[in-house]
N, C-alpha and C. Protein backbone atom coordinates (compact mmCIF):
# COMPACT_ATOMS: atom_id res chain seq x y z
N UNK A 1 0.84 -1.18 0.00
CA UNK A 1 0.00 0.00 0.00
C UNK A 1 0.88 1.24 0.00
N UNK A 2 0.69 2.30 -0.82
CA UNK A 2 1.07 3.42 -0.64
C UNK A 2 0.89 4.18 0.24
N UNK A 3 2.22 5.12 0.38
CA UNK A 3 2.07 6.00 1.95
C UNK A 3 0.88 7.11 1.60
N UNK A 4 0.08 7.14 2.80
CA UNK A 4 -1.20 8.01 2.60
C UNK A 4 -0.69 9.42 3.35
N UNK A 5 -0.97 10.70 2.68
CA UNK A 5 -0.79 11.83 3.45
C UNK A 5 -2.02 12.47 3.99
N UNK A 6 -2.95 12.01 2.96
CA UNK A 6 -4.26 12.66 3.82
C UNK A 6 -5.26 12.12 3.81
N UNK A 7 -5.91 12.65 4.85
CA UNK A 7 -6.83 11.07 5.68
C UNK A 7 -8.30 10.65 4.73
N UNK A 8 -8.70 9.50 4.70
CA UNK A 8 -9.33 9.71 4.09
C UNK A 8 -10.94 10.23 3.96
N UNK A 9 -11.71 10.85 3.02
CA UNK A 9 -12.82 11.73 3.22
C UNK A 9 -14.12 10.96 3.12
N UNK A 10 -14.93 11.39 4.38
CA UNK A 10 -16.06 10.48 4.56
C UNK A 10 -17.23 10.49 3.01
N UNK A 11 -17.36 9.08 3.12
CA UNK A 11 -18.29 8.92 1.67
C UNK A 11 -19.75 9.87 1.82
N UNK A 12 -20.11 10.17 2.92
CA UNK A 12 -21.76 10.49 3.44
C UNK A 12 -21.52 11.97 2.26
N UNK A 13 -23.08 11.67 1.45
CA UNK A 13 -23.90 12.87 0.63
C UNK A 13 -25.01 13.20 1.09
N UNK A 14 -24.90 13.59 2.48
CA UNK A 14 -26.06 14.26 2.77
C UNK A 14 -27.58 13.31 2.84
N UNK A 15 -27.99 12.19 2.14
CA UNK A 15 -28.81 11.30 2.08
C UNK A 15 -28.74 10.49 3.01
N UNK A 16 -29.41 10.96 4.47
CA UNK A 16 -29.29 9.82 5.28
C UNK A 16 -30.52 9.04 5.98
N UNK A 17 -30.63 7.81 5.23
CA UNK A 17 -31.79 7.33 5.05
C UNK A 17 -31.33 5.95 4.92
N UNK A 18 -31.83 4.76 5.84
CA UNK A 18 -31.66 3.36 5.36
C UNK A 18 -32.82 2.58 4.70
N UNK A 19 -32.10 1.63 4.08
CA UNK A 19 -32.86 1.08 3.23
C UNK A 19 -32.77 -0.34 4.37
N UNK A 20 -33.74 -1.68 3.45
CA UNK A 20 -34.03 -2.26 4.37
C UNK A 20 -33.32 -3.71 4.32
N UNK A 21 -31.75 -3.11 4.43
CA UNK A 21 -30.57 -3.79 4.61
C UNK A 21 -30.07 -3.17 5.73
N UNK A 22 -30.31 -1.87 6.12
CA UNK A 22 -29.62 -1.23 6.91
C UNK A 22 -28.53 -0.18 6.56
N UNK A 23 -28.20 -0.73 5.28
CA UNK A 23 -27.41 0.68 4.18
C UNK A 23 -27.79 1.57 4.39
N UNK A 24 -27.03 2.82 4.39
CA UNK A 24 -27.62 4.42 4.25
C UNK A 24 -28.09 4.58 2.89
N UNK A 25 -28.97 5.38 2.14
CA UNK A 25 -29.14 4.86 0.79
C UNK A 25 -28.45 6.03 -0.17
N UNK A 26 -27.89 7.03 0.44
CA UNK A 26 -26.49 7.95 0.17
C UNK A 26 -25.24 7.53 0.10
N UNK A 27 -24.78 7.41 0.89
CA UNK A 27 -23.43 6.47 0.97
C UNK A 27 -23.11 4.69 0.86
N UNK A 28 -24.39 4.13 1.21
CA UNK A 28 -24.18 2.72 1.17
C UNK A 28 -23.46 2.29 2.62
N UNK A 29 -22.80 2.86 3.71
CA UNK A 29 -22.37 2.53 4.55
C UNK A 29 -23.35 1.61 5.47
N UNK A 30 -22.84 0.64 6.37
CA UNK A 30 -24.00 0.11 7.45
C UNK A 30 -23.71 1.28 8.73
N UNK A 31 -24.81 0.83 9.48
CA UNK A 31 -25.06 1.60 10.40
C UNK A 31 -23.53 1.72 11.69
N UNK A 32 -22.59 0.34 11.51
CA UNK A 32 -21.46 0.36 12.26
C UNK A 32 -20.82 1.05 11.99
N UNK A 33 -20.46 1.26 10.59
CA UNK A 33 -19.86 1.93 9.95
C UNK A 33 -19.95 3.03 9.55
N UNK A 34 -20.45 3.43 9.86
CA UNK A 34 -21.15 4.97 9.83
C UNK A 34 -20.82 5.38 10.98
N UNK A 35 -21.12 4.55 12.19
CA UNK A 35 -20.46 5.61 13.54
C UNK A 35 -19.46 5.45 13.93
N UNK A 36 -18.71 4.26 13.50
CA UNK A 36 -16.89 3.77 13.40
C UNK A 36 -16.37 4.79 13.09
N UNK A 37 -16.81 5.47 11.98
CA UNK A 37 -15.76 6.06 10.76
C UNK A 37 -14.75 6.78 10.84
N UNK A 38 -14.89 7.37 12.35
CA UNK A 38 -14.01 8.61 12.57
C UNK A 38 -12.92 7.80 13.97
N UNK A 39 -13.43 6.47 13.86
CA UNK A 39 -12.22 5.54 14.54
C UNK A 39 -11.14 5.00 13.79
N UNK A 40 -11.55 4.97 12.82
CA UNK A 40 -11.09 4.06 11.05
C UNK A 40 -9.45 4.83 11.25
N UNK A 41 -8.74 3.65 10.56
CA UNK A 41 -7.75 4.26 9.99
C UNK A 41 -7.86 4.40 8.37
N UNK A 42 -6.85 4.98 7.81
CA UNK A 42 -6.91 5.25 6.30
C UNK A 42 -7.52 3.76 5.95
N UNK A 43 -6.60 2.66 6.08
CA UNK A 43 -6.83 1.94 5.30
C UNK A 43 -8.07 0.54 5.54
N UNK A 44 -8.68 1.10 6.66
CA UNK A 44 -9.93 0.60 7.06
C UNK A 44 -11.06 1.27 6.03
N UNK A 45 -11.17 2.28 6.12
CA UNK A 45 -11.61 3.37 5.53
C UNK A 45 -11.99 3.54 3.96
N UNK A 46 -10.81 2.65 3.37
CA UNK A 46 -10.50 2.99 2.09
C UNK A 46 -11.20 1.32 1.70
N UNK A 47 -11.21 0.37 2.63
CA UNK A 47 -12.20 -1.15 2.86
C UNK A 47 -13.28 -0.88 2.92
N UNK A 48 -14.10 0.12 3.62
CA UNK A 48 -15.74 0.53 3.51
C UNK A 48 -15.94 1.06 2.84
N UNK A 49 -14.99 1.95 2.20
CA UNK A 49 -15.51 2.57 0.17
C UNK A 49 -15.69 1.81 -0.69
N UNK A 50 -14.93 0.57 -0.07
CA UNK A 50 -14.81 -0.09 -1.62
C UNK A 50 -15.96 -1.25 -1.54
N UNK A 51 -16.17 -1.97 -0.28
CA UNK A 51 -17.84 -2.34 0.35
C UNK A 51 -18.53 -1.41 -0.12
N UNK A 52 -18.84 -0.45 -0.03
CA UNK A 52 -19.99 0.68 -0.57
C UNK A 52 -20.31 0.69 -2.12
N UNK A 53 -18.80 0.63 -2.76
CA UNK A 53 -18.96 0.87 -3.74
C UNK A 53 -19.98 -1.08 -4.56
N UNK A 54 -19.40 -1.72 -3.87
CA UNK A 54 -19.72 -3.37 -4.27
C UNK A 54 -21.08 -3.17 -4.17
N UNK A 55 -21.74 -2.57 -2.59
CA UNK A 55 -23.04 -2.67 -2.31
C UNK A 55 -23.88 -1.72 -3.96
N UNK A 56 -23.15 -0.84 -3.89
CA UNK A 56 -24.11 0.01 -4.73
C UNK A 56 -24.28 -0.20 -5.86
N UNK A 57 -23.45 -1.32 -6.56
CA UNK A 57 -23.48 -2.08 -7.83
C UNK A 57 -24.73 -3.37 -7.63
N UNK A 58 -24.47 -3.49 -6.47
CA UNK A 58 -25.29 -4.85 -6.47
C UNK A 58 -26.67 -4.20 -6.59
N UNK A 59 -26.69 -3.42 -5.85
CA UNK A 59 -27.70 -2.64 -5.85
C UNK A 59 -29.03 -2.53 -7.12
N UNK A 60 -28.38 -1.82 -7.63
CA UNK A 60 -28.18 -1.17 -9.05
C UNK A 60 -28.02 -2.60 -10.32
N UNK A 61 -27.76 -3.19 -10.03
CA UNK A 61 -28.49 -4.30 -10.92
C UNK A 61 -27.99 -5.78 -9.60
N UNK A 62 -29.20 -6.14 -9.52
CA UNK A 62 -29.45 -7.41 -8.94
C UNK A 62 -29.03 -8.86 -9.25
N UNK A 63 -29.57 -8.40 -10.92
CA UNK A 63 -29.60 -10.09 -11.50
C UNK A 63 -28.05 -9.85 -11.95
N UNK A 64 -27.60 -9.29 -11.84
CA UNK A 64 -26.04 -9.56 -12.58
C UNK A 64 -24.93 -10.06 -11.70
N UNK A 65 -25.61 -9.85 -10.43
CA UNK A 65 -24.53 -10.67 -9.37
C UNK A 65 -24.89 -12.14 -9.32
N UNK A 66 -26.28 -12.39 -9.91
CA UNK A 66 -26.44 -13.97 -9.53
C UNK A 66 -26.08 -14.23 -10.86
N UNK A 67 -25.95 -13.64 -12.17
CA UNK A 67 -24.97 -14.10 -13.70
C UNK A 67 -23.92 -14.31 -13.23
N UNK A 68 -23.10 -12.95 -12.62
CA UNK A 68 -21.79 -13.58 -12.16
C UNK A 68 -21.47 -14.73 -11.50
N UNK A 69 -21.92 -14.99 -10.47
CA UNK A 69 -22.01 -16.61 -9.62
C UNK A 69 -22.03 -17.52 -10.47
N UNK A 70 -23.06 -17.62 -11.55
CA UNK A 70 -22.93 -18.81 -12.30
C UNK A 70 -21.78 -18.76 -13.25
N UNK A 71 -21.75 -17.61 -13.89
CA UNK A 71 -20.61 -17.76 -14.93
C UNK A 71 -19.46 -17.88 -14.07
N UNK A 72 -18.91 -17.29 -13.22
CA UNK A 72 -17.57 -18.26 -12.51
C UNK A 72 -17.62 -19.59 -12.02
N UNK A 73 -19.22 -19.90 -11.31
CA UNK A 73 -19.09 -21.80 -11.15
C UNK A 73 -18.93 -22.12 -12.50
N UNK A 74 -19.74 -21.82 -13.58
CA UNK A 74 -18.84 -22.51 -14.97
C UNK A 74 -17.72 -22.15 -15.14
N UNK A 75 -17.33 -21.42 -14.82
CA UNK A 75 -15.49 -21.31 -15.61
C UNK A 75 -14.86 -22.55 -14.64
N UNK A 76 -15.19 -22.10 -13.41
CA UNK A 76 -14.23 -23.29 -12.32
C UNK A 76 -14.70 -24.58 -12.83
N UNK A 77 -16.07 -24.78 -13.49
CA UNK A 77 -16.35 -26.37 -13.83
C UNK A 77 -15.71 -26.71 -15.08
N UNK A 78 -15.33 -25.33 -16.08
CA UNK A 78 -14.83 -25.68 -17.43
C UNK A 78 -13.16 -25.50 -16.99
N UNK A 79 -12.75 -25.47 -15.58
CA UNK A 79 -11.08 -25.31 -15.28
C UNK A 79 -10.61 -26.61 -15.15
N UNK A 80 -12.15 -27.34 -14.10
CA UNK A 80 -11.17 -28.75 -13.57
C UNK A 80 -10.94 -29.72 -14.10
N UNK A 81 -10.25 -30.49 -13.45
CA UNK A 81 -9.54 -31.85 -14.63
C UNK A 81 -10.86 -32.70 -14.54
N UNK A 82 -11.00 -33.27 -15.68
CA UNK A 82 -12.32 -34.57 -15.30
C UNK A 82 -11.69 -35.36 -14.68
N UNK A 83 -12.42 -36.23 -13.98
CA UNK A 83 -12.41 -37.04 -13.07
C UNK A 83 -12.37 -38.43 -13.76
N UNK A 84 -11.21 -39.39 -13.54
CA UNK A 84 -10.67 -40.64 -14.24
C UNK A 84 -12.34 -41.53 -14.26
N UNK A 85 -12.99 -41.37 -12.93
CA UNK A 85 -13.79 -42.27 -12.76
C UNK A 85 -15.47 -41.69 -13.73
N UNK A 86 -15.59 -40.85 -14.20
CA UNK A 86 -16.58 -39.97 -15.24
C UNK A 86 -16.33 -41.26 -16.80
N UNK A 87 -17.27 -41.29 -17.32
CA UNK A 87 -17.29 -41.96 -18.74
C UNK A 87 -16.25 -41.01 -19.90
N UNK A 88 -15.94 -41.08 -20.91
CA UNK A 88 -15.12 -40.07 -21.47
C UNK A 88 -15.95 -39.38 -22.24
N UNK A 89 -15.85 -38.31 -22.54
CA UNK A 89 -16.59 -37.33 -23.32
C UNK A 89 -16.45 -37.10 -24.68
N UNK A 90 -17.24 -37.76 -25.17
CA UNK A 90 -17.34 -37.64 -27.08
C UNK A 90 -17.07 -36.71 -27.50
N UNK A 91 -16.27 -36.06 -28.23
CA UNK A 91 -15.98 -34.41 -28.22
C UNK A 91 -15.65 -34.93 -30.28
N UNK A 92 -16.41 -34.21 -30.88
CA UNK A 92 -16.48 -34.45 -32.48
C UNK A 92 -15.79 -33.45 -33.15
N UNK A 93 -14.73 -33.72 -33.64
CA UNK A 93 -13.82 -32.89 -34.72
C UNK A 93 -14.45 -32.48 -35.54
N UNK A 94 -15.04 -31.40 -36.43
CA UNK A 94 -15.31 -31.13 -37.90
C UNK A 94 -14.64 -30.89 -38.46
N UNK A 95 -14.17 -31.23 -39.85
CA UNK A 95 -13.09 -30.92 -40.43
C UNK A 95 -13.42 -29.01 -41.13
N UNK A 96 -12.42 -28.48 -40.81
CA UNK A 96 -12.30 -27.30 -40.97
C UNK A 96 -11.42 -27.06 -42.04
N UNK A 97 -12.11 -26.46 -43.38
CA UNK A 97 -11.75 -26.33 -45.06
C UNK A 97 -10.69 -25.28 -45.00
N UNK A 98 -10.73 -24.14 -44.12
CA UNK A 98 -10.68 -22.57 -44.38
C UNK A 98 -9.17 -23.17 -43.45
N UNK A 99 -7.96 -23.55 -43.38
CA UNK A 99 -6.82 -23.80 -42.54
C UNK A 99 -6.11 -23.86 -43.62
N UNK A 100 -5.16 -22.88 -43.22
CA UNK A 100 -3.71 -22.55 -44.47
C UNK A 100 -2.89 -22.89 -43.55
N UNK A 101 -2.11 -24.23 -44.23
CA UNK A 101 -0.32 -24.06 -43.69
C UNK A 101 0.66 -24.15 -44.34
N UNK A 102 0.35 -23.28 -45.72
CA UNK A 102 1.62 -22.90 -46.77
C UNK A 102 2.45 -22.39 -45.88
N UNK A 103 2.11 -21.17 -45.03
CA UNK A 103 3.40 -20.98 -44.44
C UNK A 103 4.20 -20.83 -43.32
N UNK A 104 3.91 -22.17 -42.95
CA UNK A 104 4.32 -23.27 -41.70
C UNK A 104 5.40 -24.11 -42.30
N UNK A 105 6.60 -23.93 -41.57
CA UNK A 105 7.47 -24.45 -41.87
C UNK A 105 8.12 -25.42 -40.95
N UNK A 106 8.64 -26.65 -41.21
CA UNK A 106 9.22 -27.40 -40.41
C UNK A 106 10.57 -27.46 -40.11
């Protein structure tokens, strides 16, 4: 982490109002965190902006955090090795016309 010279500035816009998570619906902070803040060090501080900032995406679109979930359990399911004891998986070559290797050399 880089050396910080100045401290850092509270997220609150004046909107202080929770929603029914307990978020402020201005800043996104929770209610701990909101009266912590001025205990915080920089780099505590600079951890609840960036929570705020996560909350307010999620926020702000819903269904795209449960896309994300799935599309990384598929990537991790399209990462791992199959399993010896699984049947083998038919996987069909098409022969592909459009492949130049004039100039491929051995």
């Amino acid at each position: 982490m880089q050396l910080e010279f100045f401290d850092v500035p509270s997220p609150c816009v004046g909107i202080c109002q929770s929603d029914e998570k307990g978020h402020c619906l201005g800043c996104m902070r929770s209610r701990d965190e909101r009266q912590d803040w001025k205990t915080f060090n920089n780099d505590e501080k600079q951890k609840v902006i960036k929570r705020c900032i996560q909350r307010k995406n999620r926020k702000k679109n819903p269904h795209n955090a449960k896309k994300e979930k799935t599309v990384a359990s598929a990537e991790l399911e399209a990462d791992m090795q199959p399993s010896l004891l699984d049947p083998p998986s038919k996987t069909s070559i098409s022969p592909d016309t459009d492949l130049d290797f004039s100039d491929f050399e051995l």
